[in-house]
N, C-alpha and C. Protein backbone atom coordinates (compact mmCIF):
# COMPACT_ATOMS: atom_id res chain seq x y z
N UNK A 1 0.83 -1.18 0.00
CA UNK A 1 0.00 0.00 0.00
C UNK A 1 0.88 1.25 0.00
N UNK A 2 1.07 1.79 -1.22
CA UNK A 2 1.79 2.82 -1.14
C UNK A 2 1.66 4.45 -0.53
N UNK A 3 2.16 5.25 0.30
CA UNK A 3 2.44 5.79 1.56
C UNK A 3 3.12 7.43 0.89
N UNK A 4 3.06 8.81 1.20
CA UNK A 4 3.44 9.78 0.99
C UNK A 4 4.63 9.91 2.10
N UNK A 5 5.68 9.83 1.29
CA UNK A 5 6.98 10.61 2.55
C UNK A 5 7.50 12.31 2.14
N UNK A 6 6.99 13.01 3.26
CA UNK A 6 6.87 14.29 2.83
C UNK A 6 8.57 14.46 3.55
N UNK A 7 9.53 15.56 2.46
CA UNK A 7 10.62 15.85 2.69
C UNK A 7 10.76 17.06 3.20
N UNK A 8 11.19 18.00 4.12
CA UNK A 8 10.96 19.49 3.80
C UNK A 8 12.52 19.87 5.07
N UNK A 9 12.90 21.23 4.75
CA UNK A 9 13.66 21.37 5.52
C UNK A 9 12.95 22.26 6.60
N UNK A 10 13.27 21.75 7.84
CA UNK A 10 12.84 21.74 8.78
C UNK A 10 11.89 20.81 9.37
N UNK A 11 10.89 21.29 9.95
CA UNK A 11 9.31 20.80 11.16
C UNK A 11 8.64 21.17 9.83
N UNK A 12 8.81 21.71 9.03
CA UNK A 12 7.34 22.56 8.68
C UNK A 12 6.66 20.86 8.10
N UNK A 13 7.05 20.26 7.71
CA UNK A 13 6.15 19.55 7.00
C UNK A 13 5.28 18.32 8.10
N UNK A 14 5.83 18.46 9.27
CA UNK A 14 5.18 18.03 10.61
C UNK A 14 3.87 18.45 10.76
N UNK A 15 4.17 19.84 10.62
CA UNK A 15 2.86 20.81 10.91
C UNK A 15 2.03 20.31 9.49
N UNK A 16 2.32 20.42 8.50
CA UNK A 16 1.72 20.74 7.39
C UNK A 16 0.63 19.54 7.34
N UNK A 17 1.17 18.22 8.17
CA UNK A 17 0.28 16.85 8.34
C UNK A 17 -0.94 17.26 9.45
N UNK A 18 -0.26 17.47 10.70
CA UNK A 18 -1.71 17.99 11.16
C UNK A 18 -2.43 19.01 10.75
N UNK A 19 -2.18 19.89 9.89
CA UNK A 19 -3.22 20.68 9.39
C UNK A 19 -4.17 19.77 8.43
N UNK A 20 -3.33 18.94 7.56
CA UNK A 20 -4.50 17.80 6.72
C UNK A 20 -5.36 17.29 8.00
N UNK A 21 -4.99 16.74 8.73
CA UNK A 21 -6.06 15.62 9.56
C UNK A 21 -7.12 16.99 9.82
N UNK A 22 -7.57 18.33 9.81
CA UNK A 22 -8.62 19.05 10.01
C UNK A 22 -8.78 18.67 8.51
N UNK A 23 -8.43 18.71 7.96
CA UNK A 23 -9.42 18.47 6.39
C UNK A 23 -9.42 17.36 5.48
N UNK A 24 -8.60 16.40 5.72
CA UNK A 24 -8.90 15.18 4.79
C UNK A 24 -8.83 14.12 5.74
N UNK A 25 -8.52 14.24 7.43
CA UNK A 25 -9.03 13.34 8.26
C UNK A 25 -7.87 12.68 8.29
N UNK A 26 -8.38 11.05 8.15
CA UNK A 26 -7.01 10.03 8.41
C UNK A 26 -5.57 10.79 7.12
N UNK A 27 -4.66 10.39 7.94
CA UNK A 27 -3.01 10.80 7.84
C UNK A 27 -1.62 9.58 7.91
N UNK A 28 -2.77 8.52 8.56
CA UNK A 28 -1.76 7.60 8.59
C UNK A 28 -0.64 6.53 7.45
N UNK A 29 -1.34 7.30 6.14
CA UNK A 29 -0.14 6.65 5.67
C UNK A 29 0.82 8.05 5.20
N UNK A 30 0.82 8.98 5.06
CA UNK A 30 1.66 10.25 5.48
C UNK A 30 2.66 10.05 6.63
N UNK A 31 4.33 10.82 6.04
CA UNK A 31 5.08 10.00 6.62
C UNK A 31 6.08 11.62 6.67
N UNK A 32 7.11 11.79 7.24
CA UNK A 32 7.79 13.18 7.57
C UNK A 32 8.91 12.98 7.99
N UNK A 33 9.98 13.47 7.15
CA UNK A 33 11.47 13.43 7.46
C UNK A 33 11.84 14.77 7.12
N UNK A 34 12.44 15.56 8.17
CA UNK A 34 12.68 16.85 8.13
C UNK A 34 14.42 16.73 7.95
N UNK A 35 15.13 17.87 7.15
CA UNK A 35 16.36 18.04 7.17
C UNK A 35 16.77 19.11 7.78
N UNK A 36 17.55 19.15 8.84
CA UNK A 36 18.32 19.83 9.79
C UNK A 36 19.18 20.05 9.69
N UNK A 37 19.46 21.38 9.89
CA UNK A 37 20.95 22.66 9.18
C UNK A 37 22.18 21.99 9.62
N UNK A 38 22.06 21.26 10.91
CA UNK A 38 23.39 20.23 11.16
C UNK A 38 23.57 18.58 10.65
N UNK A 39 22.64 18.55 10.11
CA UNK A 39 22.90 17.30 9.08
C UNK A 39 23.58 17.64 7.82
N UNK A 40 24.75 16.55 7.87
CA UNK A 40 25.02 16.47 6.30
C UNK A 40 24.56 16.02 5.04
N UNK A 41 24.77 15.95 3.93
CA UNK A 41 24.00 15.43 2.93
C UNK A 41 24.09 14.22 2.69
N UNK A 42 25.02 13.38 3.83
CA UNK A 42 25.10 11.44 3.43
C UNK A 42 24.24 11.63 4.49
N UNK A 43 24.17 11.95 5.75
CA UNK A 43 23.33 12.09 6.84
C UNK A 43 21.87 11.56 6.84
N UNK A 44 21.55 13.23 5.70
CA UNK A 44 20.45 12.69 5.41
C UNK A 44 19.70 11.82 4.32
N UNK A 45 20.95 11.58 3.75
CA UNK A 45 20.55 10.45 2.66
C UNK A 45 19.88 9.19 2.90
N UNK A 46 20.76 8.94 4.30
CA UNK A 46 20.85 7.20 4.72
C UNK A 46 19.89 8.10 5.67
N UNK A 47 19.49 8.83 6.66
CA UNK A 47 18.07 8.25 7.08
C UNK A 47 16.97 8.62 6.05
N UNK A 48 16.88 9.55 5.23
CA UNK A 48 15.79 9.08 4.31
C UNK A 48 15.62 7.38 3.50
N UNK A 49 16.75 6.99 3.40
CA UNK A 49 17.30 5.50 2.50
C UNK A 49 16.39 4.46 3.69
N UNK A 50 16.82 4.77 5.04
CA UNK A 50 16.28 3.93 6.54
C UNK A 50 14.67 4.22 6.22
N UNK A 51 13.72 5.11 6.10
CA UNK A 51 12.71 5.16 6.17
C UNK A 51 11.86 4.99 5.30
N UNK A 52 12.59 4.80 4.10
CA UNK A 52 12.02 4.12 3.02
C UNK A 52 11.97 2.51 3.22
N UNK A 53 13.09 2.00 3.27
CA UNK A 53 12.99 0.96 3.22
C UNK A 53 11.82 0.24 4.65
N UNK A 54 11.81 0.94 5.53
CA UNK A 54 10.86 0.89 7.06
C UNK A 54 9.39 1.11 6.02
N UNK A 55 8.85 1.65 5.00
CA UNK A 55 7.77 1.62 4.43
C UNK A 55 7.81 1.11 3.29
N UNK A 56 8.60 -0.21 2.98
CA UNK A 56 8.84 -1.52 2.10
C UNK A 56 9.09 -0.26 0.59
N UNK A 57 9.53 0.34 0.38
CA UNK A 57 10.30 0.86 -0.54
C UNK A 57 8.93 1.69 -1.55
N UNK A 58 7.61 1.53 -0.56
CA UNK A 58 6.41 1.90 -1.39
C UNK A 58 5.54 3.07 -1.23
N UNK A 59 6.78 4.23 -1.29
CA UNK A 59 6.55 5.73 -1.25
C UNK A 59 6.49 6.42 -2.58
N UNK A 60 5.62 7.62 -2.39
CA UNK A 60 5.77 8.60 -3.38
C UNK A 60 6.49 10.09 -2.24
N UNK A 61 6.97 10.42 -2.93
CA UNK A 61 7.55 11.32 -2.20
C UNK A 61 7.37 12.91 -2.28
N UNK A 62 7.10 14.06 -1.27
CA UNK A 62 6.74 15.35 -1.75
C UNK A 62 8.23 15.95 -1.08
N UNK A 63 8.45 16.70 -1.70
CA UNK A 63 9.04 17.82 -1.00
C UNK A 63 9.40 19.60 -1.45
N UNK A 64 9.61 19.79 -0.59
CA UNK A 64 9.62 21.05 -0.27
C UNK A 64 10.30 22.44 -1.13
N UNK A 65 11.52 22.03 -1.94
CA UNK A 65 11.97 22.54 -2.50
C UNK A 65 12.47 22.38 -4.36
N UNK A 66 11.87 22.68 -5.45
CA UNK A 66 12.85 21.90 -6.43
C UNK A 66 14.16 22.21 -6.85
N UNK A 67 15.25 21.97 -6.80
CA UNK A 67 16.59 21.68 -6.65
C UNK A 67 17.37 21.72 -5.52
N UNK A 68 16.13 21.96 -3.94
CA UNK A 68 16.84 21.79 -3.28
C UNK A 68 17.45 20.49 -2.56
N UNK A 69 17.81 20.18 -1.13
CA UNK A 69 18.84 19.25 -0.76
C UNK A 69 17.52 18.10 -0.57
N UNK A 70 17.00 18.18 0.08
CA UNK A 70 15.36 17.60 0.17
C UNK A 70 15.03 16.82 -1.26
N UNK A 71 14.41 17.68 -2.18
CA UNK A 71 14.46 17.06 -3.73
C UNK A 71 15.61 16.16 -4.14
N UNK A 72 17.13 16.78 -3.88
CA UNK A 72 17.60 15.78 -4.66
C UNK A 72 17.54 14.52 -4.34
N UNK A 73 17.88 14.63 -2.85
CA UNK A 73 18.11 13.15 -2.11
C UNK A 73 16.90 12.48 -2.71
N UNK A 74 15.77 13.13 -2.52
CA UNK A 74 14.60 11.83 -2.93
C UNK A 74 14.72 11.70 -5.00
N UNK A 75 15.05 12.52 -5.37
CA UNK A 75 14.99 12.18 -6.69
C UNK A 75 16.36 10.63 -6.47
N UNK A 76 17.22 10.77 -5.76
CA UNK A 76 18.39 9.67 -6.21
C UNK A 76 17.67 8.37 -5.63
N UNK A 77 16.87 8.09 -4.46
CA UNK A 77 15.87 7.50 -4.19
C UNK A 77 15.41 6.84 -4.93
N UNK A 78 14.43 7.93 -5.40
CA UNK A 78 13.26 7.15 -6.17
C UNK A 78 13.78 6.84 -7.40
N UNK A 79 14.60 7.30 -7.94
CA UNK A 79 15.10 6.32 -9.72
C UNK A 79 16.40 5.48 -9.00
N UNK A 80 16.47 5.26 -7.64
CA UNK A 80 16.96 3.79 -7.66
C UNK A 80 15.91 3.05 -7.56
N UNK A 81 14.59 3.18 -7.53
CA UNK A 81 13.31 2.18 -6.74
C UNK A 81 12.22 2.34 -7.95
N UNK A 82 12.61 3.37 -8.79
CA UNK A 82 11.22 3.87 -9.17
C UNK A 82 9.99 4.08 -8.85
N UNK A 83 10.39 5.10 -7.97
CA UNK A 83 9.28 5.67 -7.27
C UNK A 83 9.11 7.07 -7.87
N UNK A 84 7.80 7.80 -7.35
CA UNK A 84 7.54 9.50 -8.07
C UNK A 84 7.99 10.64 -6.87
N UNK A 85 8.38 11.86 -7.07
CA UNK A 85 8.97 12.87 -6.35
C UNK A 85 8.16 13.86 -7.11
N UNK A 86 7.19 15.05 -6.73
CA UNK A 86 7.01 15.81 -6.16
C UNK A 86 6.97 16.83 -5.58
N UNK A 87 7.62 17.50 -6.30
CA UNK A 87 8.33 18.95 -5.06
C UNK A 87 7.36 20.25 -5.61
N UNK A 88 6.94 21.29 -4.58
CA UNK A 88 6.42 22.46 -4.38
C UNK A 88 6.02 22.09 -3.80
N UNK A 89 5.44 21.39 -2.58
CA UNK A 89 5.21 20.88 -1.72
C UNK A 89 3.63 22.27 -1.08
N UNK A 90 2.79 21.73 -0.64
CA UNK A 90 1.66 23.01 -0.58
C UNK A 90 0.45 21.95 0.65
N UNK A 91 -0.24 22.78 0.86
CA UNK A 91 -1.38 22.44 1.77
C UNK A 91 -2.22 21.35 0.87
N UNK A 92 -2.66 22.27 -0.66
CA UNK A 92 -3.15 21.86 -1.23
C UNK A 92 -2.60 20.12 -2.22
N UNK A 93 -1.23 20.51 -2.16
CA UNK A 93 -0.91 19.15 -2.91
C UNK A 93 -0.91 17.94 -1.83
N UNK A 94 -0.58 18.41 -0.73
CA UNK A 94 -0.80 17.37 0.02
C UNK A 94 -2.15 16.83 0.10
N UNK A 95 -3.28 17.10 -0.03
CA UNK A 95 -4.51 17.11 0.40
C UNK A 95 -4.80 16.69 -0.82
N UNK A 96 -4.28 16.73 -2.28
CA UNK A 96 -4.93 16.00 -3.38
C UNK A 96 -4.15 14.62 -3.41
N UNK A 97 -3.08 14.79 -2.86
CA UNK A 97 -2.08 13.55 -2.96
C UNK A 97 -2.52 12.39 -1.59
N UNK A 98 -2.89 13.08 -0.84
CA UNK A 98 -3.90 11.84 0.04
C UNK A 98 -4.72 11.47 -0.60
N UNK A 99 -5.93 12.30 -1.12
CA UNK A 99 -6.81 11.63 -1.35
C UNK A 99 -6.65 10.61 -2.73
N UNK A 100 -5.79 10.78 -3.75
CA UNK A 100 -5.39 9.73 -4.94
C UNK A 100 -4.38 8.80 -4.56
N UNK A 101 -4.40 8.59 -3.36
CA UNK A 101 -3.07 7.76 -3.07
C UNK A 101 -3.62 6.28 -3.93
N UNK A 102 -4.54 6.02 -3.17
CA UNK A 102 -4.70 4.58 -4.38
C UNK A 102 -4.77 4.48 -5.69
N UNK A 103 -5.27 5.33 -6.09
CA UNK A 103 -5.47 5.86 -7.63
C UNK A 103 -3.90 5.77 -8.32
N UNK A 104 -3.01 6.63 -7.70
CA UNK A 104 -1.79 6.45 -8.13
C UNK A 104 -1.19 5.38 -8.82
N UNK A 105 -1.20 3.87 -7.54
CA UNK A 105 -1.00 2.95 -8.23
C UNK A 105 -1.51 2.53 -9.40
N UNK A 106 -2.71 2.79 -9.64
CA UNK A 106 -3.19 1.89 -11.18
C UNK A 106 -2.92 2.87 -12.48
N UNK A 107 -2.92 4.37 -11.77
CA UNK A 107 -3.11 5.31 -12.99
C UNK A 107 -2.27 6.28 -12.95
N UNK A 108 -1.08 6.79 -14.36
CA UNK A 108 0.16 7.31 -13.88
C UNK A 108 -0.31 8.49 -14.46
N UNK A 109 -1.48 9.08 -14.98
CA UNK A 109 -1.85 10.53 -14.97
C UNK A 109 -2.13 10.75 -13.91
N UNK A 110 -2.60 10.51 -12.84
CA UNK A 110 -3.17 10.92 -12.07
C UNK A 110 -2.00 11.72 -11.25
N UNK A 111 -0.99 11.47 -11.48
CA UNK A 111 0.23 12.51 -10.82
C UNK A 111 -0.21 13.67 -10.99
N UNK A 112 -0.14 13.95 -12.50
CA UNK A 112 -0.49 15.11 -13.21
C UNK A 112 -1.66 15.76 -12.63
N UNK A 113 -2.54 14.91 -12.78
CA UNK A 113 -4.05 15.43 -12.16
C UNK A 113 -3.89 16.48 -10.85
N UNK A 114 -3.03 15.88 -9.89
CA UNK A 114 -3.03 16.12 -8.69
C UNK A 114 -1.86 17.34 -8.37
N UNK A 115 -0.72 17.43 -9.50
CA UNK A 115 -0.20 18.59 -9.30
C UNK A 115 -0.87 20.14 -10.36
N UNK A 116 -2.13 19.59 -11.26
CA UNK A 116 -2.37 20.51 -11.85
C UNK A 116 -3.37 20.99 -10.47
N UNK A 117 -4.38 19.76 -9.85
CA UNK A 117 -5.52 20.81 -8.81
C UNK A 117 -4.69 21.56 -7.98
N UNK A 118 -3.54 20.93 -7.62
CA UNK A 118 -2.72 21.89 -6.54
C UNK A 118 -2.21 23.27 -7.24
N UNK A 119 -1.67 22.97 -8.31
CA UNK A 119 -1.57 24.43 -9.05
C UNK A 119 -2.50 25.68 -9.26
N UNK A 120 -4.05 25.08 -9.31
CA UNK A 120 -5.28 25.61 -9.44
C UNK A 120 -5.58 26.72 -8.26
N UNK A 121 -5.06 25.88 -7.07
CA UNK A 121 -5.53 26.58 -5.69
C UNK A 121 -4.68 27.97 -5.39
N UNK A 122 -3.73 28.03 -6.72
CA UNK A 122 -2.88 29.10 -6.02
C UNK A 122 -3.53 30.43 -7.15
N UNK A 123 -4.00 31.48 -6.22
CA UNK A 123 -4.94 32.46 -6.98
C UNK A 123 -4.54 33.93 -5.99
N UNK A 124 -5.31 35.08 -6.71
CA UNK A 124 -5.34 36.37 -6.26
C UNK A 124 -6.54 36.27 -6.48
N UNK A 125 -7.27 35.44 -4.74
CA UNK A 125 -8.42 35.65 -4.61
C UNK A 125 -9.26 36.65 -5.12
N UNK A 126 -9.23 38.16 -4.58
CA UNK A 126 -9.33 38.83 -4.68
C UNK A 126 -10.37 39.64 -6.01
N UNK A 127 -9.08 39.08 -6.78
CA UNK A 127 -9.02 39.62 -8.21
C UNK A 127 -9.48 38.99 -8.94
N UNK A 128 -9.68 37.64 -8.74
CA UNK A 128 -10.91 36.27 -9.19
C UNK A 128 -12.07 36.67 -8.74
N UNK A 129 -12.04 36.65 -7.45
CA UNK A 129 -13.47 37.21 -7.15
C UNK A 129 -14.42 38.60 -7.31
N UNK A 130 -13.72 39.46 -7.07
CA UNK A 130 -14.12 40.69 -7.12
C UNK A 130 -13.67 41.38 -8.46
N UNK A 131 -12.62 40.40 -9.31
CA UNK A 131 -12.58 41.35 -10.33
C UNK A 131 -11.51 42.61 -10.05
N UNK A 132 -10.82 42.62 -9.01
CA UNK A 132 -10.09 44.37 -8.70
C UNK A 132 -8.56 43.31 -9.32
């Protein structure tokens, strides 16, 4: 049953899980490895490498930055495993990426699907709504 391991530097992506459980509820296959300014980059390689393999190698992965230290490690990851990575990391992608987690497996648009709704959510309310 494949599982979201969210990457981000720092806590933030700690937080970013309990904010889902107020809106898409269960969280438990959502998973959080934060990188810390005193970790090195084998550091955090091998415990991201440890927590993959602790969720049988059957992650998709988000994170936080694209080209940052977070992204790469999981990009070297996942095209050793072939797994998918993820990065802009958002309230909203998380919250479409729970809810297609099963979907994922059978259907490989559905990546797409789920980073275009997350793309969708990002607006000048404002100026959508009111027109100013």
């Amino acid at each position: 049953m494949k599982k979201i391991l969210i990457l981000t530097h720092g806590e933030w992506g700690k937080h970013l899980i309990e904010s889902a459980k107020m809106i898409v509820g269960n969280t438990d296959r959502v998973h959080f490895l934060p990188l810390y300014p005193q970790e090195t980059l084998n550091e955090f390689t091998e415990k991201v490498e440890k927590k993959v393999k602790e969720l049988d190698n059957d992650v998709i992965f988000l994170t936080d930055i694209s080209g940052g230290t977070t992204s790469n490690v999981a990009m070297k990851i996942a095209y050793q495993n072939n797994q998918k990575v993820i990065s802009g990391l958002s309230a909203p992608l998380l919250f479409e990426t729970i809810n297609a987690l099963d979907e994922i497996d059978t259907n490989g648009e559905i990546i797409n699907e789920v980073i275009e709704e997350a793309k969708n959510n990002c607006k000048d309310l404002l100026k959508e709504i009111l027109g100013k």
